[in-house]
Protein backbone atom coordinates (compact mmCIF):
# COMPACT_ATOMS: atom_id res chain seq x y z
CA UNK A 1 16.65 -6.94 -30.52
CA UNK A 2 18.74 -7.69 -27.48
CA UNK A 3 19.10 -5.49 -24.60
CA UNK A 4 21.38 -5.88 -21.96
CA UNK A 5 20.62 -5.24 -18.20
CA UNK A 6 23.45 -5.09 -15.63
CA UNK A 7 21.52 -4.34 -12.59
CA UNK A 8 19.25 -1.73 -13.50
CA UNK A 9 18.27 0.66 -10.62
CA UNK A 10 15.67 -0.91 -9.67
CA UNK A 11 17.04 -3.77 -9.49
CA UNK A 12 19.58 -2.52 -7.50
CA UNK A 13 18.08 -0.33 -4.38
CA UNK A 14 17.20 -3.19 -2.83
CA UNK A 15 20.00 -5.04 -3.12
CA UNK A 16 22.33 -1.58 -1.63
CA UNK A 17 19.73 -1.32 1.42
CA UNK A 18 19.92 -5.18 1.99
CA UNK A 19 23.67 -4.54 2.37
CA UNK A 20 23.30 -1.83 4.95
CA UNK A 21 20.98 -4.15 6.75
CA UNK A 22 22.84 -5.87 9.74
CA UNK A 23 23.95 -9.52 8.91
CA UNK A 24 21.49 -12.43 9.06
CA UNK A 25 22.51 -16.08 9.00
CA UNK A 26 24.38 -17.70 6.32
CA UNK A 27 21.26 -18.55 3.42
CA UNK A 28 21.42 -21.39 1.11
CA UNK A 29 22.34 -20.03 -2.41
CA UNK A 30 25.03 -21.46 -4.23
CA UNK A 31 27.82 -19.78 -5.14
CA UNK A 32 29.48 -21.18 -7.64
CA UNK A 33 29.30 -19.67 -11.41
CA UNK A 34 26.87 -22.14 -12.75
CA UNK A 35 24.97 -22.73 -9.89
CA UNK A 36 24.63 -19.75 -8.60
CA UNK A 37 23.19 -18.57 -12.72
CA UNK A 38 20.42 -21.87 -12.67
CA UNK A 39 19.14 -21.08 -8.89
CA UNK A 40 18.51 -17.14 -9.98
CA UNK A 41 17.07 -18.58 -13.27
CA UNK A 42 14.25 -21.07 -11.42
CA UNK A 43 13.65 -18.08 -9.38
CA UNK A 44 12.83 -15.96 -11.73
CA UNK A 45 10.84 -18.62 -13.28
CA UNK A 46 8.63 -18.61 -10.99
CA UNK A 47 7.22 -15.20 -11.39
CA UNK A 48 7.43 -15.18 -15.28
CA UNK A 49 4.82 -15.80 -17.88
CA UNK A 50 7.56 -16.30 -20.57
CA UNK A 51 10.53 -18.61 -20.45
CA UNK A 52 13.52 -16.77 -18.39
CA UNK A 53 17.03 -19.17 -19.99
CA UNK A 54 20.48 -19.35 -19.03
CA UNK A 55 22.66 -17.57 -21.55
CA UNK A 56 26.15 -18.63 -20.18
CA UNK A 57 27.27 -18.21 -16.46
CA UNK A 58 26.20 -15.74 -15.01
CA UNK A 59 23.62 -14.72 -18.06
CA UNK A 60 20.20 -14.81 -18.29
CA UNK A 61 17.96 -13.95 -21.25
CA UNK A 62 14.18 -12.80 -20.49
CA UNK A 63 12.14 -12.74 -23.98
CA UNK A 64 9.73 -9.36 -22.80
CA UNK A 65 8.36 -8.02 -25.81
CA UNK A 66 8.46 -8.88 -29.67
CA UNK A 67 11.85 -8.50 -31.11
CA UNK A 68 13.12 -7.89 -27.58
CA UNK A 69 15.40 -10.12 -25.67
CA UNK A 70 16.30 -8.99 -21.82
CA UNK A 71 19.81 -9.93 -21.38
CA UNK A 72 20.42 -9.91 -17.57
CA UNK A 73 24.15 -9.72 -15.99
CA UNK A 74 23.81 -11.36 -12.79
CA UNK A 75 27.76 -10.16 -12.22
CA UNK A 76 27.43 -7.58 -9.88
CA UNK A 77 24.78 -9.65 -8.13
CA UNK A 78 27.01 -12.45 -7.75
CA UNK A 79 29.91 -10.40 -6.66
CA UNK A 80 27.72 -8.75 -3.86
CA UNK A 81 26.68 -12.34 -2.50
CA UNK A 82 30.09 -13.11 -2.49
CA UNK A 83 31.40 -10.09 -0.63
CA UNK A 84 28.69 -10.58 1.96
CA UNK A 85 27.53 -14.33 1.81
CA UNK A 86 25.90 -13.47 5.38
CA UNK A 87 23.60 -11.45 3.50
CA UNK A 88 23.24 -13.60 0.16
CA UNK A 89 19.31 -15.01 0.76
CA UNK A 90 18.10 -11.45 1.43
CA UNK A 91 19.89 -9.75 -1.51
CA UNK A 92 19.07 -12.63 -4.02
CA UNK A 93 15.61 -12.03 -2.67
CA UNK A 94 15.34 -8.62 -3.35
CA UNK A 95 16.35 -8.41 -6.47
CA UNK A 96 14.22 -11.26 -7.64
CA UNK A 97 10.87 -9.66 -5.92
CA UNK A 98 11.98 -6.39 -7.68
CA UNK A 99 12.55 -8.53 -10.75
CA UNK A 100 9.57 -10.34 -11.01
CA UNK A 101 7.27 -6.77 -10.64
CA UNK A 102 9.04 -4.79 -13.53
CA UNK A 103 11.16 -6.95 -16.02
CA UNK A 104 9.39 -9.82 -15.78
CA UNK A 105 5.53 -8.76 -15.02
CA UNK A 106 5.74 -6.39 -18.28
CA UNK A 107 6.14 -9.88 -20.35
CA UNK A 108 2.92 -10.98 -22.37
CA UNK A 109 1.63 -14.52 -20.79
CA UNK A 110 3.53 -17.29 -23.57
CA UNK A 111 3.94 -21.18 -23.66
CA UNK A 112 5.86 -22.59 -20.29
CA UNK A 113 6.86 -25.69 -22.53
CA UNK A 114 8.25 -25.52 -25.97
CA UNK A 115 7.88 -28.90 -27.31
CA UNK A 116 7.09 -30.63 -30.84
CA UNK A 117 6.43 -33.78 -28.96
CA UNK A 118 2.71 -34.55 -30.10
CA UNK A 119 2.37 -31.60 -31.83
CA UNK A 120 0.76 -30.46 -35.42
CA UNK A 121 1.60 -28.18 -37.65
CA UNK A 122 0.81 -24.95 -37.31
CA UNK A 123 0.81 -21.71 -40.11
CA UNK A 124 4.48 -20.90 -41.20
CA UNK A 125 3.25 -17.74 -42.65
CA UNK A 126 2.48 -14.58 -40.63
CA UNK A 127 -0.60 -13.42 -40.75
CA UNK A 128 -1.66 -16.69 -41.37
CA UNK A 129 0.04 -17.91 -38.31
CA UNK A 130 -1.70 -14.72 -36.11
CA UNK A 131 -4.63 -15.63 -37.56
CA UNK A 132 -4.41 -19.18 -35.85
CA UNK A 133 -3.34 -17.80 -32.60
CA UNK A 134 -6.01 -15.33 -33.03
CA UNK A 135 -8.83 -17.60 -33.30
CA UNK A 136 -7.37 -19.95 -30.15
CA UNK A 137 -7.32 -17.29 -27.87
CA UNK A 138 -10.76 -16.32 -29.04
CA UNK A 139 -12.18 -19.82 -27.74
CA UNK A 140 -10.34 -19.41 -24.27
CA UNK A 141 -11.90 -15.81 -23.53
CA UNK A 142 -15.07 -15.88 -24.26
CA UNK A 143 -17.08 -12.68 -24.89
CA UNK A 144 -13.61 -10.71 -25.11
CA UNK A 145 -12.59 -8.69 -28.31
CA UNK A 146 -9.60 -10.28 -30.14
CA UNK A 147 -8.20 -8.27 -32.67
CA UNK A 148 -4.37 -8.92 -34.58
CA UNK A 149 -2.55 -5.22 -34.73
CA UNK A 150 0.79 -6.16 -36.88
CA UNK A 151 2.47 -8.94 -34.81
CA UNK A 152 0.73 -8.25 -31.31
CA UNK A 153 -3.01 -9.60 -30.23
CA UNK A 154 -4.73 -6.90 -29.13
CA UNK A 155 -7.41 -8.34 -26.31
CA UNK A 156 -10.19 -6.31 -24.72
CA UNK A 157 -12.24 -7.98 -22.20
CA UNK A 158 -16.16 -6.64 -21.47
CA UNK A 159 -15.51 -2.72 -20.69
CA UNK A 160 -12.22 -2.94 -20.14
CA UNK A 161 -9.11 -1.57 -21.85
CA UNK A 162 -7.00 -2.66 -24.59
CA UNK A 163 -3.86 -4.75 -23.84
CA UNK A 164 -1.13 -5.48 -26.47
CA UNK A 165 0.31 -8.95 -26.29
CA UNK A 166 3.34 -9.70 -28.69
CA UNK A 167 2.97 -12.64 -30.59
CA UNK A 168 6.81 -12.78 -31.72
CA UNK A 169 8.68 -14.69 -29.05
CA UNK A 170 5.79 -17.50 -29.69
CA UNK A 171 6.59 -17.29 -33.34
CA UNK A 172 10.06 -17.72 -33.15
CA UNK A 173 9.89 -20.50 -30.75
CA UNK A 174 7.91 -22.27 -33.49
CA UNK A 175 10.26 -21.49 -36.40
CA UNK A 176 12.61 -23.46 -34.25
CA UNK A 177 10.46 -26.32 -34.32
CA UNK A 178 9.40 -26.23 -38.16
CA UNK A 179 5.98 -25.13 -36.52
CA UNK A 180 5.15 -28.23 -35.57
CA UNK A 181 4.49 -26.62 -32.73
CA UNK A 182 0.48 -26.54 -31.38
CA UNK A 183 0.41 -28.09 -28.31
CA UNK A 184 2.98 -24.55 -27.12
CA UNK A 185 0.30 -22.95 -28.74
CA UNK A 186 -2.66 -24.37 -26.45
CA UNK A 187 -0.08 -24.02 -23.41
CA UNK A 188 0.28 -20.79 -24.18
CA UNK A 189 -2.98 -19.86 -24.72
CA UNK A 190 -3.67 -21.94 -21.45
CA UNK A 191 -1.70 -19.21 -19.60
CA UNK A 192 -3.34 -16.07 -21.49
CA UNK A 193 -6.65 -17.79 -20.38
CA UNK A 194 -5.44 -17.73 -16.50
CA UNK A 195 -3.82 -14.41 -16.98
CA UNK A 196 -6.39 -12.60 -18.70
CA UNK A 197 -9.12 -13.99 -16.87
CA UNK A 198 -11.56 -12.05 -14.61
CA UNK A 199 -11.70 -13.13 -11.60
CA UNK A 200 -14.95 -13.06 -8.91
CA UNK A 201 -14.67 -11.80 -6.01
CA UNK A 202 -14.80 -15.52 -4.59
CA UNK A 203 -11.24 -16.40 -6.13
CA UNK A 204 -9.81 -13.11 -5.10
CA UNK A 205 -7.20 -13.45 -2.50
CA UNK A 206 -4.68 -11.46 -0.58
CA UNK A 207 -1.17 -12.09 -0.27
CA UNK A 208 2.29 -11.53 1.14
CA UNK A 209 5.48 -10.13 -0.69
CA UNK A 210 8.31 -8.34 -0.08
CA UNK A 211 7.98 -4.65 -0.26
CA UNK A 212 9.94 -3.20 -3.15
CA UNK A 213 9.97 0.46 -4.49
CA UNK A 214 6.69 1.64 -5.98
CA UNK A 215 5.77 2.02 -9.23
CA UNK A 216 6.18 5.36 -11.03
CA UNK A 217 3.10 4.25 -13.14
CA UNK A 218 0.50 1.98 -13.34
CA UNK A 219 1.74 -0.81 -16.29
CA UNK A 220 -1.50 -2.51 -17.25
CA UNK A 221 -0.28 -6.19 -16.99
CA UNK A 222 1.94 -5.75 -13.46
CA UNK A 223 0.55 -6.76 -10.07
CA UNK A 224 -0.63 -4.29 -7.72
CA UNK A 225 0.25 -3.75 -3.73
CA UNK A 226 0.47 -1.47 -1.06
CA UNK A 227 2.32 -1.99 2.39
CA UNK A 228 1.34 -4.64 4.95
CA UNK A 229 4.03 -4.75 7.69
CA UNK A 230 7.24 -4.65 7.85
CA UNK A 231 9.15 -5.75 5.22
CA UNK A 232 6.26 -6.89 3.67
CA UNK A 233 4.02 -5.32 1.37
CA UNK A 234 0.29 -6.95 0.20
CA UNK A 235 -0.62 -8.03 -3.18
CA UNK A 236 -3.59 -9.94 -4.69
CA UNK A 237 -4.31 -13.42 -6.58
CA UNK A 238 -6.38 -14.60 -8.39
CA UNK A 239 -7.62 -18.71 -7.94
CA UNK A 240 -9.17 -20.88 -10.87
CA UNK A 241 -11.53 -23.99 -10.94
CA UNK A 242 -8.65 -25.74 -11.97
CA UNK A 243 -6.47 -25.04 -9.10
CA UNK A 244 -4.20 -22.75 -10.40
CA UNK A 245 -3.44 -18.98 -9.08
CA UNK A 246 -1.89 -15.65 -11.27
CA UNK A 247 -1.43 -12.71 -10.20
CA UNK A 248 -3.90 -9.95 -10.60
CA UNK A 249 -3.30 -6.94 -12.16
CA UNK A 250 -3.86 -3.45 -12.16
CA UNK A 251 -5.73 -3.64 -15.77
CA UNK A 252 -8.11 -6.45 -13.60
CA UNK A 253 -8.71 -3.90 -11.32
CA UNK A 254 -9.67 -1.41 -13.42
CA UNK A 255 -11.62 -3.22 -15.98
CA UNK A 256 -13.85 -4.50 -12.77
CA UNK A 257 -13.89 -1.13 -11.66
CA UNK A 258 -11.88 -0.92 -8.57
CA UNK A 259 -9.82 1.03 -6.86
CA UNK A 260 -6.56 -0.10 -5.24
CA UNK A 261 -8.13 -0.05 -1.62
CA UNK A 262 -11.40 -1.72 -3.31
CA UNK A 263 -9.95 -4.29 -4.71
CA UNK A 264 -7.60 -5.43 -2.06
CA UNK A 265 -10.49 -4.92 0.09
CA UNK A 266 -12.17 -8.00 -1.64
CA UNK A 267 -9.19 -9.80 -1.59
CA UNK A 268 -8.83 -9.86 1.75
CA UNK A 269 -12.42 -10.92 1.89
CA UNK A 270 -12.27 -13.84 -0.18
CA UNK A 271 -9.23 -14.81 1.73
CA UNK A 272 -10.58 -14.63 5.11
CA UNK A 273 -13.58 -16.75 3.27
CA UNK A 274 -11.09 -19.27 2.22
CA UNK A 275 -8.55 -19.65 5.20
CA UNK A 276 -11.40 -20.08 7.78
CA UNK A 277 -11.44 -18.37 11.41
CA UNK A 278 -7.89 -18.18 12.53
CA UNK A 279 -8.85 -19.29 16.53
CA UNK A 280 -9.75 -23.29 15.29
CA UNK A 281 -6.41 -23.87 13.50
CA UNK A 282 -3.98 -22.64 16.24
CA UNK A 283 -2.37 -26.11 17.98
CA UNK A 284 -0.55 -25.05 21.35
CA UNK A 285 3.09 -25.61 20.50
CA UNK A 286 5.39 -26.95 23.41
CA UNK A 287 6.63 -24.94 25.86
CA UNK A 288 9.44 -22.92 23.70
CA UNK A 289 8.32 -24.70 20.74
CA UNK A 290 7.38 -24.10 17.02
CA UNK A 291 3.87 -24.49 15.29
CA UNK A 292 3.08 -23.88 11.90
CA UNK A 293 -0.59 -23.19 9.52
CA UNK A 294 -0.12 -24.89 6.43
CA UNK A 295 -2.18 -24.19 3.38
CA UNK A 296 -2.96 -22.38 0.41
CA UNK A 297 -2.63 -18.40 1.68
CA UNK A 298 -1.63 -19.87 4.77
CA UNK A 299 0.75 -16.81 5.47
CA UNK A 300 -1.71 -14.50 4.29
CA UNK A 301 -3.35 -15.02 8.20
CA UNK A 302 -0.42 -12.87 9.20
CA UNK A 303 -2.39 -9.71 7.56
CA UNK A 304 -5.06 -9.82 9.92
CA UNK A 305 -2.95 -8.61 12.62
CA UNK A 306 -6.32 -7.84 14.72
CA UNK A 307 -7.24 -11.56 14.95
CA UNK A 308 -4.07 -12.02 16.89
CA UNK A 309 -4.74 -10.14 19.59
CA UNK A 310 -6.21 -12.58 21.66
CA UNK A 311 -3.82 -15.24 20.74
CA UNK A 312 -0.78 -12.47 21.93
CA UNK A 313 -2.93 -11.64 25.01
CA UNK A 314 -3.25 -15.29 25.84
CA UNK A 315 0.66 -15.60 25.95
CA UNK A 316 1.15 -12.58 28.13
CA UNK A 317 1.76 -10.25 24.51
CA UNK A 318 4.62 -13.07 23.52
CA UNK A 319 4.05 -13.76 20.23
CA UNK A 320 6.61 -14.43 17.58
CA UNK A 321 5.54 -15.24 13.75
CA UNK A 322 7.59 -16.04 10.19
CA UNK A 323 6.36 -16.73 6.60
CA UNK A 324 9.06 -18.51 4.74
CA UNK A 325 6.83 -19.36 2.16
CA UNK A 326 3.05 -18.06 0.84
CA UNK A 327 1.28 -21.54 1.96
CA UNK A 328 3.31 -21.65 5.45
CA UNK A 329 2.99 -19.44 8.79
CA UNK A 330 5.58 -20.67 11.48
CA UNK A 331 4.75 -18.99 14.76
CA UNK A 332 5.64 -19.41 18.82
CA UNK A 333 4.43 -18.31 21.68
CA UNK A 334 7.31 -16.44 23.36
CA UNK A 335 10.30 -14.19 22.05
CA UNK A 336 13.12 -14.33 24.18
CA UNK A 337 16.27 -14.22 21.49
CA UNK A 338 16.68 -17.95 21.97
CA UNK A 339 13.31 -18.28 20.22
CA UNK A 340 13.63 -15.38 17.76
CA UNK A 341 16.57 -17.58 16.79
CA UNK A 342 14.95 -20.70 16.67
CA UNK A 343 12.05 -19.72 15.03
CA UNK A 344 14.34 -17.57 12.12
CA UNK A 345 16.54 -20.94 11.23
CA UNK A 346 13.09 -22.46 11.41
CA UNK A 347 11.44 -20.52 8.70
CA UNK A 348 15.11 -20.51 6.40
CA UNK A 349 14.67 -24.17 5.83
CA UNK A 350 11.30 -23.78 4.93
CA UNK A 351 12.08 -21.04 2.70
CA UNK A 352 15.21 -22.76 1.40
CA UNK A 353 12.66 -25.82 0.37
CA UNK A 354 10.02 -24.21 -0.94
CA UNK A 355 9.27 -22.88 -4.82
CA UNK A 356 6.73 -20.01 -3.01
CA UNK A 357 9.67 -18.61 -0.78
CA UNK A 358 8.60 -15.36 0.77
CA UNK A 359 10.74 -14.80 3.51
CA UNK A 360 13.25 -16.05 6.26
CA UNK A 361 12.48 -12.55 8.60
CA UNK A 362 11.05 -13.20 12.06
CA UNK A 363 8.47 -10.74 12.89
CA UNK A 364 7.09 -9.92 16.97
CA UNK A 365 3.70 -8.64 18.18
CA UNK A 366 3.63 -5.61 19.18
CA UNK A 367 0.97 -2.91 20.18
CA UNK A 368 0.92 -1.36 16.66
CA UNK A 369 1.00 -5.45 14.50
CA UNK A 370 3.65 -6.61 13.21
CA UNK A 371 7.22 -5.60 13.57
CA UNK A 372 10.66 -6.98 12.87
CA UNK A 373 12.25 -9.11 15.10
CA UNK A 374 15.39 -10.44 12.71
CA UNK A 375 17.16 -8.49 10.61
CA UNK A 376 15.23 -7.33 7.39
CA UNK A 377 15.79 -9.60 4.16
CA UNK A 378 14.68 -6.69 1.91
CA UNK A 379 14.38 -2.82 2.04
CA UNK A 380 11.37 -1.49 4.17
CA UNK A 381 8.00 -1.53 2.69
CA UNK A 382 7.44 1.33 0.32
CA UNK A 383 4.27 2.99 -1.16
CA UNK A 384 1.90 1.67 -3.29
CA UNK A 385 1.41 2.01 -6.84
């Protein structure tokens, strides 16, 4: 089946309240047809467990269930950005944030590579073919129940709840390769390992993203978040031996039995565990100038708005931060508008450069944390799930 998606309204309420917002400086998204169509769809990449494709311009196809293809118009987007290329970066933001925590977090985890290159066969038949899958994902989570329900896995880890993955997007991709298709079977059962995988609270960590409307329910495999500051709202990660990060969810909080508050409690923990005491790591920027804190959750300092205080203090309360991207805080120690503006084209290159773009907004201390000091890129922070 293939649906089609214009700009659903989800999708959409950002984008509207980006365009009400007053104009920022020009962004960096192409605007041409094609180009415009392959930057959304390495966007949207980013945040997907299952391959997002280019169907044409303008077009893009996002495989979310069995039998179910997500046809996405990017049209109206397009034609907004083009109205109002002022306000381009925020709106192209938006809708990808909003994007990536509803169409694309209800996809099942599936291979990032689809490749017969060094590959063995694998079952043509069905059930035979589940079977296969079924015993491979078996061997990647350990002590978890792995049962095949018609053309879905069915995976329930230690005490938690059951969670439906379809198996037919995988299938078909290996039809198209006469099945010679098993190393897109390990890669995808690779990414079910690091997406189903419970995490301890030592590889828990808190993040930054921006604030979109909340969920009206609680889908098992979506992240979870609640407001931060802002724009910005706070979400949680989860960090493996090997190096790589995935999103937690809310069926990881609930099979380790936590509350929202609990387990972004933790994460925030495990965070502050990780980055190290902010005071060390602060370099005195030239007078007027820039500094940045580079690292993995580097912008996730910026959530520990009390730790600031003394740094704000020291600078006579003139304190100016941005996070263009999750691993990167830019911040200066005075806000006159000459350095709100130099710190916001600042943080858009960084955000223009990097693949973990959060945000080109320039945020100022104030007595209450964090507020804006730029014009938003996205709609105000909204409720938690």
């Amino acid at each position: 089946m293939r649906s089609w998606l214009r700009l659903m309204p989800f999708l959409l309420a950002p984008l509207l309240l980006a365009l009400a917002a007053p104009a920022s400086a020009q962004g960096v998204v192409p605007l041409d047809d094609a180009a415009f169509t392959a930057y959304l769809q390495q966007k949207l990449q980013l945040y997907s467990a299952v391959p997002v494709t280019v169907a044409g311009p303008l077009g893009i196809d996002v495989a979310v269930a069995a039998d179910n293809v997500v046809a996405i118009s990017l049209h109206d987007l397009h034609d907004a950005c083009v109205r109002t290329p002022a306000q381009c970066d925020a709106i192209v933001t938006g809708f990808v944030q909003n994007a990536a925590r509803t169409v694309l977090s209800s996809a099942p985890p599936a291979a990032a590579t689809i490749t017969s290159a060094g590959s063995a066969l694998v079952p043509a038949d069905r059930e035979a073919f589940m079977a296969y899958v079924a015993a491979k994902a078996a061997a990647a989570l350990p002590g978890a129940r792995i049962e095949i329900d018609a053309f879905d896995l069915a995976v329930t880890r230690p005490g938690g709840e059951r969670l439906l993955l379809p198996q037919q997007g995988l299938f078909d991709a290996c039809k198209l390769l006469s099945f010679r298709c098993s190393r897109s079977v390990d890669d995808y059962v690779g990414g079910m390992h690091a997406w189903l995988s419970l995490p301890s609270p030592e590889q828990m960590r808190a993040a930054l993203q921006i604030a979109g409307p909340p969920f009206a329910a609680e889908p098992a495999l979506a992240p979870f978040y609640r407001p931060a500051f802002a724009n910005l709202a706070e979400t949680c990660f989860k960090t493996a031996d090997t190096g790589g990060v995935a999103p937690m969810t809310n069926a990881d909080r609930r099979d380790l039995g936590l509350d929202l508050a609990a387990a972004l409690a933790l994460c925030e923990r495990g965070t502050r565990s990780a980055l190290g005491p902010l005071a060390p790591k602060l370099a005195a920027p030239p007078s007027g100038g820039i500094a940045t804190l580079a690292g993995p959750f580097a912008a996730s300092y910026a959530l520990f708005a009390a730790d600031w205080q003394d740094v704000a203090a020291a600078s006579g309360g003139h304190l100016l931060i941005a996070v263009p991207s999750r691993d990167v805080l830019l911040y200066a120690r005075s806000d006159g508008a000459a350095d709100v503006a130099a710190l916001a084209a600042r943080a858009r290159a960084v955000f223009a450069a990097s693949d973990l773009g959060l945000s080109s907004d320039v945020y100022r201390w104030s007595a209450r944390g964090w507020v804006l000091a730029t014009a938003p890129g996205a709609m105000p922070a909204a409720g938690a799930p």
